[in-house]
Protein backbone atom coordinates (compact mmCIF):
# COMPACT_ATOMS: atom_id res chain seq x y z
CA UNK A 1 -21.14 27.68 3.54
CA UNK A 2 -20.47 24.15 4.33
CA UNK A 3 -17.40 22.15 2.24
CA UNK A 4 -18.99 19.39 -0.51
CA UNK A 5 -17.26 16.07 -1.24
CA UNK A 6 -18.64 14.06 -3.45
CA UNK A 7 -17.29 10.23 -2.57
CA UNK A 8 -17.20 8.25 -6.14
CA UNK A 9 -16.87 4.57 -5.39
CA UNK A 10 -17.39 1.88 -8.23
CA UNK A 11 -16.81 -0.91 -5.72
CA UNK A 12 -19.38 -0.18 -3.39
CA UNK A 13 -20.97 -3.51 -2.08
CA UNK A 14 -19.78 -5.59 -4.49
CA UNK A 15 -18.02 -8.95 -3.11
CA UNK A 16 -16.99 -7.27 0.18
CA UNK A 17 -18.08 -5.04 2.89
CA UNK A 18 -16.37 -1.91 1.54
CA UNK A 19 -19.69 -0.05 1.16
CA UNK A 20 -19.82 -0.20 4.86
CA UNK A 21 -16.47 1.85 5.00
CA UNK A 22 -18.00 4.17 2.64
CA UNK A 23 -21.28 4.88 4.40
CA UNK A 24 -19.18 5.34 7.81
CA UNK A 25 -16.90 7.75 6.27
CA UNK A 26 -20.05 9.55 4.92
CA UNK A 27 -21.69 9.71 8.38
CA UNK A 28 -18.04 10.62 10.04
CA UNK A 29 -18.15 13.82 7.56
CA UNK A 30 -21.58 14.70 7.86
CA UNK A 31 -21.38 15.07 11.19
CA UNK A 32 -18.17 17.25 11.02
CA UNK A 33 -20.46 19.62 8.87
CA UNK A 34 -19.33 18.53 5.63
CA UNK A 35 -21.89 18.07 2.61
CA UNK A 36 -21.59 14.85 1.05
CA UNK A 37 -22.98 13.16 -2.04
CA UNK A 38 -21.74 9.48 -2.39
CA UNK A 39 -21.93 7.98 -5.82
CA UNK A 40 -21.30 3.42 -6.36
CA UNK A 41 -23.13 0.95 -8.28
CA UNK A 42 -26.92 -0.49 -8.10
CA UNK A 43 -25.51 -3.04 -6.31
CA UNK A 44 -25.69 -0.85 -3.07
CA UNK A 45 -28.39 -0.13 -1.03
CA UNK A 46 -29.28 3.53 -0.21
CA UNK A 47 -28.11 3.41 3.52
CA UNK A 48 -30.65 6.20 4.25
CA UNK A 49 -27.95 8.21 6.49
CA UNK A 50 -29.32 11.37 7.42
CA UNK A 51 -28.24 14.52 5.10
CA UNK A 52 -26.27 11.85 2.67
CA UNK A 53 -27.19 12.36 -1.20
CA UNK A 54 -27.01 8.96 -2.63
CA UNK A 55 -26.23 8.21 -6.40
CA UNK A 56 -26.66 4.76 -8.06
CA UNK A 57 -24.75 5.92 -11.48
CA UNK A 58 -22.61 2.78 -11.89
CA UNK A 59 -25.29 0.65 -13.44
CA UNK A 60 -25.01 -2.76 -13.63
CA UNK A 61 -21.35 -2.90 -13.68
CA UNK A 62 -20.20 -6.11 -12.84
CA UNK A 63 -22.76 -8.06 -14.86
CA UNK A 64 -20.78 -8.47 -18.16
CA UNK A 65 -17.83 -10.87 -18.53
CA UNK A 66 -15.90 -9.05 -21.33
CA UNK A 67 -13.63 -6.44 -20.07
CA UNK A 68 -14.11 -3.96 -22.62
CA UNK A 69 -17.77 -3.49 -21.98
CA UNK A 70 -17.34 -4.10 -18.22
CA UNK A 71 -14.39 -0.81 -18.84
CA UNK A 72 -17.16 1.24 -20.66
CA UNK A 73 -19.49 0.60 -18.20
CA UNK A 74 -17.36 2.19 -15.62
CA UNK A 75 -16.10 5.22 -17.87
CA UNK A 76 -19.77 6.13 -18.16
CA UNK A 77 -20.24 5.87 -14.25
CA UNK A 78 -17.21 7.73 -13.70
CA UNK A 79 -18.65 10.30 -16.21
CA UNK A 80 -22.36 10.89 -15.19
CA UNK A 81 -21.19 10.65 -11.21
CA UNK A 82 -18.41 12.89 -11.65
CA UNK A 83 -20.25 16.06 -14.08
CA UNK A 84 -23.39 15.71 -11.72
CA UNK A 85 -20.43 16.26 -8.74
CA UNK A 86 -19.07 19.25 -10.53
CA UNK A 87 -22.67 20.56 -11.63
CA UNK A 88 -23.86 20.62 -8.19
CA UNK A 89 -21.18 22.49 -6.75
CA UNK A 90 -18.88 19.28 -5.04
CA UNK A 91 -15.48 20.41 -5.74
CA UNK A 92 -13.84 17.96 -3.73
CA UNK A 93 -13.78 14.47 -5.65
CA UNK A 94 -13.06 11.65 -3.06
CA UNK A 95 -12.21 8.11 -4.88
CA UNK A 96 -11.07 5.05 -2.96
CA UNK A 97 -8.13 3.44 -4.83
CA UNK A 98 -7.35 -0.40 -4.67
CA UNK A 99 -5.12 -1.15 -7.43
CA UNK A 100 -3.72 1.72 -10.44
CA UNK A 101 -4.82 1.44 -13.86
CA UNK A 102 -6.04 3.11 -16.93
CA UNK A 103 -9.63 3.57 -15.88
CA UNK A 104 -8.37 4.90 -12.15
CA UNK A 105 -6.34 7.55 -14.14
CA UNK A 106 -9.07 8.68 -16.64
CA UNK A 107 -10.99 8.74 -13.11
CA UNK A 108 -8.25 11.43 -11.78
CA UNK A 109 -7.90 13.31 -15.23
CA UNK A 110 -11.39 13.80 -15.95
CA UNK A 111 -12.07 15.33 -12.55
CA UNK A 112 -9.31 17.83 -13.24
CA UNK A 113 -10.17 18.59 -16.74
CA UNK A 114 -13.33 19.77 -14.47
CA UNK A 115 -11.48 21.74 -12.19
CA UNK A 116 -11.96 19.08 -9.31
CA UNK A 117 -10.12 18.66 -6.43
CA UNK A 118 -8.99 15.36 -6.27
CA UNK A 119 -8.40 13.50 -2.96
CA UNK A 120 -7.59 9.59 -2.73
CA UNK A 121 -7.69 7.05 -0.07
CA UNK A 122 -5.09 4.19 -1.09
CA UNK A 123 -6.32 1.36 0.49
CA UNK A 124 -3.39 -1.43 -1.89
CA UNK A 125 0.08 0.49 -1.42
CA UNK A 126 1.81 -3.07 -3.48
CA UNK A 127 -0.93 -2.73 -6.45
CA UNK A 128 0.38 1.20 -6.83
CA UNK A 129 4.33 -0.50 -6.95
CA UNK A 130 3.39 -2.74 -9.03
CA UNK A 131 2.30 -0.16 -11.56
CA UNK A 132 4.41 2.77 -11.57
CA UNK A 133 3.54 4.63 -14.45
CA UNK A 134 0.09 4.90 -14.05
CA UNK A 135 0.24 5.41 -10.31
CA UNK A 136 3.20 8.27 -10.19
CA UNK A 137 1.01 10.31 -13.02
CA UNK A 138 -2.25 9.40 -10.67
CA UNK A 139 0.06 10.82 -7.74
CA UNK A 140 1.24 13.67 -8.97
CA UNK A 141 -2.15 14.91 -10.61
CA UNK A 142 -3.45 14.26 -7.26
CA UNK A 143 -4.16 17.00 -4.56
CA UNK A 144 -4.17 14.62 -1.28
CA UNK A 145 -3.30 11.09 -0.25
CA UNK A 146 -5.15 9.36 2.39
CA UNK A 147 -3.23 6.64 3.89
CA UNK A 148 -4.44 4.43 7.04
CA UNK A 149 -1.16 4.03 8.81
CA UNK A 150 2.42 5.63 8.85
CA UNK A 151 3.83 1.92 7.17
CA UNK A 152 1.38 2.90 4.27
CA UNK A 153 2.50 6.52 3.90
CA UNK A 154 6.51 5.28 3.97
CA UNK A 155 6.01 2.79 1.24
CA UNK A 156 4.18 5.64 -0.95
CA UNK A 157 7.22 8.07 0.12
CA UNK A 158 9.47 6.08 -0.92
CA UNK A 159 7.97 5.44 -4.48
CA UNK A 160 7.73 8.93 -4.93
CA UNK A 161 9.42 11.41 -2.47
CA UNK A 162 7.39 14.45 -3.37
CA UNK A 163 4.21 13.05 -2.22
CA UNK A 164 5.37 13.44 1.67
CA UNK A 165 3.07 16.89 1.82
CA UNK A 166 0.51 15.52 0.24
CA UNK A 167 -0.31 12.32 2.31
CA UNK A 168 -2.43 11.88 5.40
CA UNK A 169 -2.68 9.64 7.97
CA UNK A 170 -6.45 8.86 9.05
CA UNK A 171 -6.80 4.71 9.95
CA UNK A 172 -9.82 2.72 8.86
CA UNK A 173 -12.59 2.96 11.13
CA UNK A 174 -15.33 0.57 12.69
CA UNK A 175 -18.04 -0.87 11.73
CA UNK A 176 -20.21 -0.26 14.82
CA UNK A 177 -22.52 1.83 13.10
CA UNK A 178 -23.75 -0.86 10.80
CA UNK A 179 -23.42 -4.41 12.17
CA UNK A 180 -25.56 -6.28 15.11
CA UNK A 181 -23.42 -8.10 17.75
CA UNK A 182 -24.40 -11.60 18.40
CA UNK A 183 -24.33 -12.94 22.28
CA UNK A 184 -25.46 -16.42 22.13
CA UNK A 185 -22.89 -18.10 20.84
CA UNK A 186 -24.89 -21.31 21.11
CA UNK A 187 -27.00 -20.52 18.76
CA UNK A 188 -24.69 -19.20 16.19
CA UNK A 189 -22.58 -22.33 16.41
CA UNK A 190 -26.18 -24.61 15.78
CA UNK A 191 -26.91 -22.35 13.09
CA UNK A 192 -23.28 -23.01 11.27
CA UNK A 193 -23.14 -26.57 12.22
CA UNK A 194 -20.32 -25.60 14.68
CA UNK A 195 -19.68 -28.23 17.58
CA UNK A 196 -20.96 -26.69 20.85
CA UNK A 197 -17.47 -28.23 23.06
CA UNK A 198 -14.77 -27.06 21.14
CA UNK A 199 -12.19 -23.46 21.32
CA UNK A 200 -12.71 -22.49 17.94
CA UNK A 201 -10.15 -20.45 15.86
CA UNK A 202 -11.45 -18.33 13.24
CA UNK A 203 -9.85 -17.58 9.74
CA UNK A 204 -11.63 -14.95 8.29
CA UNK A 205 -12.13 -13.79 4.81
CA UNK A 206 -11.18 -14.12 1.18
CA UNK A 207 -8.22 -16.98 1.52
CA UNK A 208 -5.15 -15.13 -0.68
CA UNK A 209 -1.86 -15.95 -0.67
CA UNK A 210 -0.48 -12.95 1.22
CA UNK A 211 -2.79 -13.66 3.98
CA UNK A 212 -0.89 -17.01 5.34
CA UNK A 213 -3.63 -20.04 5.89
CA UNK A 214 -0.83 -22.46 5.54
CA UNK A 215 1.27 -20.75 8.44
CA UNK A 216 -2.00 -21.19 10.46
CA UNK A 217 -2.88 -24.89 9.90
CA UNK A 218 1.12 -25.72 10.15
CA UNK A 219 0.83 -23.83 13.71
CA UNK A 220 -2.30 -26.40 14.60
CA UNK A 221 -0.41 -29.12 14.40
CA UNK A 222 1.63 -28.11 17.38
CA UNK A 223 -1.48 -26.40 19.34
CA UNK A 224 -3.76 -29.57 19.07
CA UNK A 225 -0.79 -31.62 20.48
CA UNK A 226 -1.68 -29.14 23.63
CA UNK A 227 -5.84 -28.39 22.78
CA UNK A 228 -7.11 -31.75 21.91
CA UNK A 229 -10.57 -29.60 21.82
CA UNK A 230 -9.68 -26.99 19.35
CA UNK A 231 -11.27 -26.58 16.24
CA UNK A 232 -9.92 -23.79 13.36
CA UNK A 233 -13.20 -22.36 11.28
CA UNK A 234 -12.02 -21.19 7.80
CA UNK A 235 -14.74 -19.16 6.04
CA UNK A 236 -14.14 -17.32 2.90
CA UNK A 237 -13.48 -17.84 -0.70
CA UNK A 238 -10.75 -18.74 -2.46
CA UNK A 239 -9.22 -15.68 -4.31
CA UNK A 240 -7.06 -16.17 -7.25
CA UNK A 241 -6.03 -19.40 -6.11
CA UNK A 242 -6.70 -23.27 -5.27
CA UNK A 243 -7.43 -24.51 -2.09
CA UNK A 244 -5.35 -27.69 -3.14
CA UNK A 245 -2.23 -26.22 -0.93
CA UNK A 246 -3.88 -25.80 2.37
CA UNK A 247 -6.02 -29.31 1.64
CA UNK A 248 -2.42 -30.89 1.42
CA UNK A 249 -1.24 -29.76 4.77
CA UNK A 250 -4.58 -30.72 6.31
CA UNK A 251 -4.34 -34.40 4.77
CA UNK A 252 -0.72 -34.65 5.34
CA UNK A 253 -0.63 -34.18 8.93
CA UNK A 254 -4.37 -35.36 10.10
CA UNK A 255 -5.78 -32.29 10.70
CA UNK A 256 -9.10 -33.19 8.95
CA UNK A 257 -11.07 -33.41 12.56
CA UNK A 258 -9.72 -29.97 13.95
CA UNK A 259 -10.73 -28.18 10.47
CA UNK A 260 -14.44 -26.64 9.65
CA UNK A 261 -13.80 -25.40 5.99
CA UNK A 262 -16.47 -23.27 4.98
CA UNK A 263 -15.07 -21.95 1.77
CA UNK A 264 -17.48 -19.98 -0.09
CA UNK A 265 -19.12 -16.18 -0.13
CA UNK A 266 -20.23 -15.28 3.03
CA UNK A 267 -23.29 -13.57 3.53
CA UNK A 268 -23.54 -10.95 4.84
CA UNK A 269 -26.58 -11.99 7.06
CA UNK A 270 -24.15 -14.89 8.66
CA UNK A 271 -21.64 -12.71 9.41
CA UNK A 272 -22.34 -11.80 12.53
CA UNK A 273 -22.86 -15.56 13.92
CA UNK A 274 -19.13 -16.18 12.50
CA UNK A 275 -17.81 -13.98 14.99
CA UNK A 276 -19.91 -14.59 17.64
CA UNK A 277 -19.35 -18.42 17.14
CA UNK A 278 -15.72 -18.18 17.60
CA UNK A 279 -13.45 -17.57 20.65
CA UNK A 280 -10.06 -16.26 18.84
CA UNK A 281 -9.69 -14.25 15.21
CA UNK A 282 -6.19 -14.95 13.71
CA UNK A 283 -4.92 -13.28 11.01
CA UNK A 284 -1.54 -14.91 10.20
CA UNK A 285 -1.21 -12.04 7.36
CA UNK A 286 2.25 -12.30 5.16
CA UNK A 287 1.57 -8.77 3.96
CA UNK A 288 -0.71 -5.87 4.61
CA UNK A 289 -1.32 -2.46 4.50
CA UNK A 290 -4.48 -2.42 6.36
CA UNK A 291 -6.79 -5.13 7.51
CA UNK A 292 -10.91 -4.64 7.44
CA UNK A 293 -10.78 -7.82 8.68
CA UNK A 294 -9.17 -6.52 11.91
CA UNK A 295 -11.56 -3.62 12.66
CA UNK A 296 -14.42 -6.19 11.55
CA UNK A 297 -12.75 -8.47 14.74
CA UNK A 298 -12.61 -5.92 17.04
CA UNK A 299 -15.85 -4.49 16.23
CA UNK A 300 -17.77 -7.58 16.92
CA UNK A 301 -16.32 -7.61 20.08
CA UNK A 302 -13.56 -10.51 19.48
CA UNK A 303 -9.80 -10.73 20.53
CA UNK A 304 -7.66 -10.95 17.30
CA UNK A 305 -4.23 -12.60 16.99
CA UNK A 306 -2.08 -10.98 14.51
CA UNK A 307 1.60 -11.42 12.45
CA UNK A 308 3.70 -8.96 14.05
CA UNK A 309 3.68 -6.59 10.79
CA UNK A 310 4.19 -2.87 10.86
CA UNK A 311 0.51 -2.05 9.86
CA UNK A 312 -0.99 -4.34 12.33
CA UNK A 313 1.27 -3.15 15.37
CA UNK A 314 -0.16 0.43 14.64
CA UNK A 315 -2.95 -0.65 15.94
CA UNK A 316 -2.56 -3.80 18.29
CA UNK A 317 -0.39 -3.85 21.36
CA UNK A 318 0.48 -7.59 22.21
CA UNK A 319 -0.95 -9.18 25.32
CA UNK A 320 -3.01 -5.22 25.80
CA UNK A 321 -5.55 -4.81 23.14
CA UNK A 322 -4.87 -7.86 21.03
CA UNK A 323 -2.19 -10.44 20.59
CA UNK A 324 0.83 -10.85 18.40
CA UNK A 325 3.03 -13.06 16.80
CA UNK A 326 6.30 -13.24 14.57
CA UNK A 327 5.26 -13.23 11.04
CA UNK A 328 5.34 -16.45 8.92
CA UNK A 329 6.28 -18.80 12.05
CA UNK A 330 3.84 -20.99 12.33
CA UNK A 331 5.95 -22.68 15.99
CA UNK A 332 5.69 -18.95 17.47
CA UNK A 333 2.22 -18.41 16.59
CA UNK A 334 1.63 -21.77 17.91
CA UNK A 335 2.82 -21.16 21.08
CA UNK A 336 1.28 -17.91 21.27
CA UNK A 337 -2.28 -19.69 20.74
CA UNK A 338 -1.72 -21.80 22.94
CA UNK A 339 -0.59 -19.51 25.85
CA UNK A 340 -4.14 -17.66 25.06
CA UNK A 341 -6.48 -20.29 24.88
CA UNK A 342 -4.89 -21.19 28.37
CA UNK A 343 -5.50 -18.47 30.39
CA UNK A 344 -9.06 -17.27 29.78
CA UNK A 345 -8.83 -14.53 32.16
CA UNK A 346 -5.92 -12.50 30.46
CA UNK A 347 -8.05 -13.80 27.18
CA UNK A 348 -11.38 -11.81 28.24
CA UNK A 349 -9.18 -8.71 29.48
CA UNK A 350 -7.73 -8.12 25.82
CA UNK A 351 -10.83 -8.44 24.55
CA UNK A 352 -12.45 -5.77 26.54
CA UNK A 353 -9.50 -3.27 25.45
CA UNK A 354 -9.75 -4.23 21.84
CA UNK A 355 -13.18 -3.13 22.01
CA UNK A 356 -13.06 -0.15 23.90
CA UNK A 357 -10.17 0.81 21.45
CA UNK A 358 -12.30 -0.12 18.83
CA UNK A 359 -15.19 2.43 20.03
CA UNK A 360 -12.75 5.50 20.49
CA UNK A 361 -9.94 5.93 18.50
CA UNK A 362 -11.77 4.04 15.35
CA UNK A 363 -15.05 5.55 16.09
CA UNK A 364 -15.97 7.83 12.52
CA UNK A 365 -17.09 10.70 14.22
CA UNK A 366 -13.28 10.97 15.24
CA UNK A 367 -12.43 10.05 11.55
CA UNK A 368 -14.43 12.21 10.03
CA UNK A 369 -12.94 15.27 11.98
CA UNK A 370 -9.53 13.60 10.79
CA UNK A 371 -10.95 13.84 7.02
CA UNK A 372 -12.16 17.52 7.35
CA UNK A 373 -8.91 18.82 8.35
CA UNK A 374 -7.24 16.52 5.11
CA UNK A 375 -9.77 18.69 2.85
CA UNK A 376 -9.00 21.65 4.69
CA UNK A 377 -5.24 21.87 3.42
CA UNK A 378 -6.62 22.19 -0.04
């Protein structure tokens, strides 16, 4: 008799491209002979994978603006998804965790009270700190931990030392399965009003403090000293913040002609030309656990230029797969840019490993087998 998960997800394809992680993680298992039922919001498209059972049982959840109704929207998500789990024989509960709160922990106790098995994948190892009496009772009622990298799994260990059996390392996967490569850059650039002569640097994704803009636009005033053609593309939307910081550093030192600021949502149906329009990804991340934004990069077939943090060296070896830099020194990343937008032939041979990496060890047939043998200890 094959093992059933049911995957409960409130997120889904709201604001981000999570649901994409979710349907590859559901294909990965499927095809490791595991019977899964995935349950998110009516937000998110039925991906039509073969042998998934798809649930829309979050209705309408982010519609309201109070809290309170938006929270008893969710309970009675978490509710239907998680009896109709339990009633069809899915004794495995799989929930992706971003932050610890009330409503994650009536998430974990009501899947217990059920006699569920409760697995998580913490995606936000600060937002669990941050919270510690929610998140050591959501721990400890927990049966395994999914974390993508071995930084993650230390930060959780050290929170709370007992958890070290219970924790798993499986990374985040590609996104192969679901995205279209674009190959004419020309066009991509006409469609995004992106001059056709320039190097262009891409900044990709929701613009939050952690994730260092400002070390990025203080590193082009050194590397347009050195590329007078370079151009840095910003697209994403302000999270939680003003853009009034960065806009300062741009005014301040001229930068306004080697800047393309397209901050907003970005759909999902210009995604694609982002990537292809650009020559070089950086993330100049502050702090991370894992980056989507990273397998994203690789996936569409780009090099990426990363901060020299734990999480990110996991997966990218400098000047081999992908490049690196010291963390929150904007001279040494700088430099680094510079050194890679001169020598296009070391440029194109990174990007060729990033991808092949990409395809192999991120592939979610591979992760998927990873998964199996997580549920299998239970």
């Amino acid at each position: 008799m094959k093992r059933k998960v049911a995957i409960i997800d409130a997120l889904g394809a709201h604001g981000s491209s999570h649901h994409l992680y979710l349907f590859g993680q559901a294909m990965g298992l499927i095809n490791s002979g595991i019977d899964v039922r995935l349950y998110t919001n009516n937000e998110t498209e039925n991906p039509k994978i073969k042998g998934l059972k798809f649930h829309q049982l979050y209705n309408n959840l982010f519609t309201s603006k109070s809290r309170f109704f938006s929270g008893i929207k969710y309970i009675l998500g978490s509710i239907l998804s998680i009896v109709h789990a339990r009633i069809t024989g899915h004794k495995l509960i799989h929930f992706h965790i971003f932050y610890a709160n009330i409503l994650v922990l009536f998430n974990v106790v009501f899947s217990k009270i059920l006699f569920g098995k409760v697995v998580l994948t913490v995606h936000d190892v600060n937002s669990f700190a941050a919270n510690s009496d929610h998140s050591l009772l959501i721990y400890k009622l927990s049966d395994a931990i999914i974390t993508h990298n071995e930084f993650s799994k230390t930060e959780l260990v050290t929170i709370q030392g007992a958890l070290n059996k219970k924790i798993s390392i499986i990374p985040h996967g590609n996104y192969i399965p679901f995205i279209q490569v674009q190959k004419n850059q020309q066009i991509s650039r006409e469609r995004l009003g992106i001059p056709q002569d320039k190097k262009v640097l891409l900044f990709f994704g929701m613009i939050k403090r952690v994730k260092g803009l400002e070390v990025l636009l203080r590193a082009l005033i050194e590397v347009k000293q050195q590329q007078p053609d370079v151009i840095l593309l910003v697209a994403g939307k302000v999270w939680e913040n003003d853009f009034t910081p960065y806009q300062k550093i741009i005014d301040e030192n001229n930068l306004q002609e080697f800047c393309l600021l397209h901050t907003k949502f970005i759909p999902q149906e210009d995604v694609a030309h982002y990537y292809c329009a650009s020559d070089l990804v950086v993330l100049p991340y502050k702090e991370i656990y894992q980056s989507g934004v990273l397998m994203m990069t690789l996936s569409y077939e780009k090099p990426a230029l990363v901060s020299n943090l734990p999480p990110l060296k996991e997966v990218i070896k400098d000047n081999e797969n992908g490049f690196l830099f010291e963390s929150e020194n904007s001279s040494s990343l700088a430099e680094k840019i510079n050194c890679i937008l001169s020598d296009e032939k070391q440029w194109e041979i990174v990007r060729k490993n990033g991808v092949e990496l990409i395809k192999t060890a991120y592939s979610w047939d591979e992760i998927g087998k990873q998964t199996k043998e997580a549920y299998q200890t239970l």
